[in-house]
Protein backbone atom coordinates (compact mmCIF):
# COMPACT_ATOMS: atom_id res chain seq x y z
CA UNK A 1 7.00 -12.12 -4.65
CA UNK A 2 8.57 -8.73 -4.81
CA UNK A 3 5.72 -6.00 -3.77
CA UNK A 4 6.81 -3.36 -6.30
CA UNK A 5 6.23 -5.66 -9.12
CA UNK A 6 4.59 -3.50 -11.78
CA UNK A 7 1.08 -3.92 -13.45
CA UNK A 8 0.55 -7.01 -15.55
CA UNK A 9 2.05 -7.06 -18.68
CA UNK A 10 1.55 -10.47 -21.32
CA UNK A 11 5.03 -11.89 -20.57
CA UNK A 12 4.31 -12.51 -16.50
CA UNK A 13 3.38 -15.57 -16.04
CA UNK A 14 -0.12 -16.45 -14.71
CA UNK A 15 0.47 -16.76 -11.82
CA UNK A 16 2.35 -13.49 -11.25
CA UNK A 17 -1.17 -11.83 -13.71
CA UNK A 18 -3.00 -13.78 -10.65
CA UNK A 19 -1.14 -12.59 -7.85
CA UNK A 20 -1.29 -8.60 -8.76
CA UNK A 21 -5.17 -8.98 -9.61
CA UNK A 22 -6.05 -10.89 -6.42
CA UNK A 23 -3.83 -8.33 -4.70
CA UNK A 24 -4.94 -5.33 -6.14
CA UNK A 25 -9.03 -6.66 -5.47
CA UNK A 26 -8.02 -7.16 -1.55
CA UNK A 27 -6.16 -3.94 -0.87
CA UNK A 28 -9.11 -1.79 -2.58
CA UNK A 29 -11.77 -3.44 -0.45
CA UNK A 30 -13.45 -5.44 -3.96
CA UNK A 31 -12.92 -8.65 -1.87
CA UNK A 32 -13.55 -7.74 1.79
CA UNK A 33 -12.05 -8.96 5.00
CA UNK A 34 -13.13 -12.64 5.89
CA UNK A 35 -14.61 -13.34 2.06
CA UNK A 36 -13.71 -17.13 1.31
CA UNK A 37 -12.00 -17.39 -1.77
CA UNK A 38 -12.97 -20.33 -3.75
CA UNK A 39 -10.25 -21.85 -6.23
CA UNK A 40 -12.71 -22.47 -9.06
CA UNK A 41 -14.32 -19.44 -8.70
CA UNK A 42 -11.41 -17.48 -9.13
CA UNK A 43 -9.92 -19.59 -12.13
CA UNK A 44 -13.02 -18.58 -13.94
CA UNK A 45 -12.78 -14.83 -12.67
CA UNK A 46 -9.11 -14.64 -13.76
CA UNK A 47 -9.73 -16.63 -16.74
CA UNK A 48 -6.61 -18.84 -15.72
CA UNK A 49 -5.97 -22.53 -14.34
CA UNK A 50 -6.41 -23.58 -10.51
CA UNK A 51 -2.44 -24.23 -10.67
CA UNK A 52 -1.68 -20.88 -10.68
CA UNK A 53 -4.87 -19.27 -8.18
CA UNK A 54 -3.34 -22.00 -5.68
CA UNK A 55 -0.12 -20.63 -5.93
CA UNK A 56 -1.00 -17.09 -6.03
CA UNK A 57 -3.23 -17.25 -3.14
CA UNK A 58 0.00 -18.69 -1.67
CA UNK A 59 1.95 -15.91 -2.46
CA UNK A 60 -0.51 -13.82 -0.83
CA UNK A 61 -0.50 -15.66 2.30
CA UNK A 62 2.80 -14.66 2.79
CA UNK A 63 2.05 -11.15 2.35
CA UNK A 64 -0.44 -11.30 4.97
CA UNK A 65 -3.34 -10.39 2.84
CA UNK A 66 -4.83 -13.47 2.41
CA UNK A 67 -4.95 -16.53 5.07
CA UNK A 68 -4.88 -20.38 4.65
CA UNK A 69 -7.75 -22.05 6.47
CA UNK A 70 -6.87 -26.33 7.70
CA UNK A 71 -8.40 -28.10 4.76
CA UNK A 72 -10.72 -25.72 4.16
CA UNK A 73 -9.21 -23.71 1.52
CA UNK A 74 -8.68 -19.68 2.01
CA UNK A 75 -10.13 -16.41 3.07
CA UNK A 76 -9.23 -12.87 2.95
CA UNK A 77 -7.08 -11.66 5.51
CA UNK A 78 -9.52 -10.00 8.29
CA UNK A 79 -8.90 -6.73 9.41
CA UNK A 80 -9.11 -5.35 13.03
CA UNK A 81 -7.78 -2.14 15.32
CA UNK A 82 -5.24 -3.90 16.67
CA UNK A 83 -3.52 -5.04 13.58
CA UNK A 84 -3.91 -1.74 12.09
CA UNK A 85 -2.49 -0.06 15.61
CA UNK A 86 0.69 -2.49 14.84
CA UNK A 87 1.36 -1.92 11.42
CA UNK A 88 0.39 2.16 11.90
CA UNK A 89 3.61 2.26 14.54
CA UNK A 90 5.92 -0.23 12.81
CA UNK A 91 4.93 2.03 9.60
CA UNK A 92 5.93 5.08 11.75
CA UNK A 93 9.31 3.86 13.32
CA UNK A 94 10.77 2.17 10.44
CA UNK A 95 9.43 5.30 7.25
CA UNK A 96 10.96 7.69 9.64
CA UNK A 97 14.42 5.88 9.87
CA UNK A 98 13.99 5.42 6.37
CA UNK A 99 13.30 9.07 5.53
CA UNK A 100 15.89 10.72 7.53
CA UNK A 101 18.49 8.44 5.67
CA UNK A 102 17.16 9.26 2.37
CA UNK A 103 17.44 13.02 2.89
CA UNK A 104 20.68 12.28 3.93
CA UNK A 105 21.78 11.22 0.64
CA UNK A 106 19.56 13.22 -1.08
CA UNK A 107 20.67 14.57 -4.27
CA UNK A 108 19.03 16.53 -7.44
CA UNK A 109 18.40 13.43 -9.14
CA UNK A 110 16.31 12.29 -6.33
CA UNK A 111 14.79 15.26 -6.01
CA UNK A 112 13.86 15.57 -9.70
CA UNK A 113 11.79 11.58 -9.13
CA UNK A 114 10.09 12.89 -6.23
CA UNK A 115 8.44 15.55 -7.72
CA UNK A 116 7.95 14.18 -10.51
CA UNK A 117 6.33 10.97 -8.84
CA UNK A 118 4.17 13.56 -7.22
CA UNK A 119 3.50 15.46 -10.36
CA UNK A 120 2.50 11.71 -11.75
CA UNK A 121 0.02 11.32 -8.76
CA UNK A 122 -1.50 14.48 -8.79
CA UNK A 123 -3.10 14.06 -12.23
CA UNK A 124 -4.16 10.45 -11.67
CA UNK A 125 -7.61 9.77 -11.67
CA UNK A 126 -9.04 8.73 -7.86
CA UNK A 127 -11.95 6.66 -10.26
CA UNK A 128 -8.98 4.46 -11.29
CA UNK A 129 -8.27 3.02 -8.16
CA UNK A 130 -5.35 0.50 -9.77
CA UNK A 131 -3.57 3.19 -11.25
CA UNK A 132 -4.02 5.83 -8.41
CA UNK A 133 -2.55 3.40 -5.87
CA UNK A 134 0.33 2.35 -8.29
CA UNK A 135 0.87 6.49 -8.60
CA UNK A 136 0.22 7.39 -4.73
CA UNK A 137 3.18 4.32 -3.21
CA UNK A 138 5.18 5.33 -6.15
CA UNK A 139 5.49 8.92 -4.97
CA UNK A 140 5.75 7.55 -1.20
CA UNK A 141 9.01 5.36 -2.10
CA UNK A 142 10.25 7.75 -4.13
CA UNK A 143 10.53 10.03 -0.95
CA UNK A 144 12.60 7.02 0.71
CA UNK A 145 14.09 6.21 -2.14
CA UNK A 146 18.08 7.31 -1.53
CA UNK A 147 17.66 5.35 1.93
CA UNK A 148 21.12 2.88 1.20
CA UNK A 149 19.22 0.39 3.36
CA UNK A 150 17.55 -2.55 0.82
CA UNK A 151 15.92 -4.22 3.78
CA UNK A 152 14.47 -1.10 5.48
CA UNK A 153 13.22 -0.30 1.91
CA UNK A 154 11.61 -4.00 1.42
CA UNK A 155 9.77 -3.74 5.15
CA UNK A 156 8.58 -0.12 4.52
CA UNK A 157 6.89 -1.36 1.20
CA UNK A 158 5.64 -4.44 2.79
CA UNK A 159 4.08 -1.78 5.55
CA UNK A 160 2.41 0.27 2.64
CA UNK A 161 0.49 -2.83 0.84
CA UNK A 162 -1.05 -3.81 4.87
CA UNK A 163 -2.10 -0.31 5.54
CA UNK A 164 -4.06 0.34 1.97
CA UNK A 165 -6.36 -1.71 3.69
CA UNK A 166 -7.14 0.27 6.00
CA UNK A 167 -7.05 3.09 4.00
CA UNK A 168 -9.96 2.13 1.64
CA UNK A 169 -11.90 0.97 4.81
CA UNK A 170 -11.30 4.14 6.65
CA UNK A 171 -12.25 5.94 3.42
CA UNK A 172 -15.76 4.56 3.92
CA UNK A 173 -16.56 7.15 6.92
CA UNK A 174 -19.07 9.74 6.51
CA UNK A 175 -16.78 12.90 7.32
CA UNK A 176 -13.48 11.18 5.28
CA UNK A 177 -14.58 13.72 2.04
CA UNK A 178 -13.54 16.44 4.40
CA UNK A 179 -9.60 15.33 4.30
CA UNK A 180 -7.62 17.50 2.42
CA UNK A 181 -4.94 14.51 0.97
CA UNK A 182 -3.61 16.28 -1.62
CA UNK A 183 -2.51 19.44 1.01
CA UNK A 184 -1.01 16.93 2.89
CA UNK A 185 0.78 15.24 0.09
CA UNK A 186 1.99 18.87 -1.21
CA UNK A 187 3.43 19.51 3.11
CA UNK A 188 5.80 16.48 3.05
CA UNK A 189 6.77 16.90 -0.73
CA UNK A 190 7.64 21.19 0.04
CA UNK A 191 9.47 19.97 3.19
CA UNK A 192 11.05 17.16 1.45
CA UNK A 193 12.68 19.15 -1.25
CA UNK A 194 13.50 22.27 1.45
CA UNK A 195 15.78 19.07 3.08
CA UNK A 196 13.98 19.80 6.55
CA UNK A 197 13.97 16.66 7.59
CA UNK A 198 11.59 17.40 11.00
CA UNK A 199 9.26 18.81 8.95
CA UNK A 200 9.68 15.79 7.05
CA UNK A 201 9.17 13.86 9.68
CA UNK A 202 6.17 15.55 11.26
CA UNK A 203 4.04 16.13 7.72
CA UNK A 204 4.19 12.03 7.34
CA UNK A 205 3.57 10.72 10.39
CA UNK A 206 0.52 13.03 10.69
CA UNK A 207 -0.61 12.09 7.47
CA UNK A 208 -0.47 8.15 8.37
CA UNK A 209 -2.21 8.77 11.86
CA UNK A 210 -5.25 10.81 10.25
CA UNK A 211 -6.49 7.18 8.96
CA UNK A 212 -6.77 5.92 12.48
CA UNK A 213 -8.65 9.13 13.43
CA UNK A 214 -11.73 8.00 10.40
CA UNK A 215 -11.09 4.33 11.44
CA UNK A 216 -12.51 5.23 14.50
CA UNK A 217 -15.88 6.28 13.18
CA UNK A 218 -16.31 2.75 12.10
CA UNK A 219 -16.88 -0.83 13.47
CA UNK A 220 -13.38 -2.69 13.28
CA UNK A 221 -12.90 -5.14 16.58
């Protein structure tokens, strides 16, 4: 299943209407790490068969999010600091290969969809988490978006759905209200259209670490 499939619309199937609901519920936090996920209680949540939770939660197994317990049906992916330590420096590596190309090939359109992505973001409402999060990656693939690399493209979005995780959970710490996200946001985009691709470079990276640094204030083995 593609990741930047769009919100559901009444001509996806139900299965795909599954997939981005059950999705969307795990990377926000509304179905937490380790919660067993029960085939008819979903069908009745989702108002939808077991045929297509089964092969949604499927789906989601291969994204990682969910896993597949021996004849015991399926859980929510758990979460711990060494998973989020992997996909932090994989995240790192591979968005700042991917950034460097796209400035590269930057051109004004590109420029014109990245700040208007951000734009787009900036007056989305944080109480709609669905929409805010469909806003926020839109804004960070839009800055990688002139990378000529497909693949790169596919891992780096792949990278982005693991870490909002994270992301929610670090959002839980006590001092979190203190980070200044749309600052940072507003650093990489004034760098980004400047074409100073260091600054680039630095601005991101710094913005990905800060979640470890509230991740730490919590309990995550």
């Amino acid at each position: 299943m593609d990741q930047t499939v769009n919100d559901p619309t009444p001509t996806q199937s139900s299965t795909q209407r599954a997939y981005l609901k059950l999705r969307d519920d795990i990377i926000t936090g509304r179905l937490e790490p380790g919660e067993r996920l029960k085939i008819d209680t979903l069908k009745n949540a989702l108002d939808t068969g077991a045929s297509p939770v089964r092969e949604a939660l499927s789906l989601l197994t291969s994204d990682q999010l969910v896993e597949r317990l021996d004849q015991r049906g399926f859980r929510v992916a758990k979460t711990s600091r060494a998973q989020f330590q992997e996909i932090l420096e994989l995240r790192c590596n591979l968005e700042e290969l991917a950034v460097r190309d796209s400035l590269a090939n930057a051109d004004p359109a590109w420029e014109d969809q990245l700040v208007l992505a951000h734009h787009h973001m900036g007056q989305a409402s944080r109480g709609d988490a669905e929409a805010y999060e469909n806003l926020h990656k839109s804004f960070h693939m839009a800055l990688l978006s002139a990378c000529p690399s497909p693949i790169l493209l596919r891992f780096c979005s792949q990278l982005y759905d693991l870490n909002v995780r994270y992301r929610y959970l670090a959002a839980r710490s006590a001092s979190y209200g203190r980070r200044d996200v749309e600052a940072e946001h507003r650093a990489i985009l004034d760098a980004a259209v400047s074409r100073d691709v260091d600054s680039v470079c630095a601005h991101l990276l710094d913005h990905y670490r800060k979640t470890g640094a509230f991740l730490a204030e919590l309990i995550i083995s």
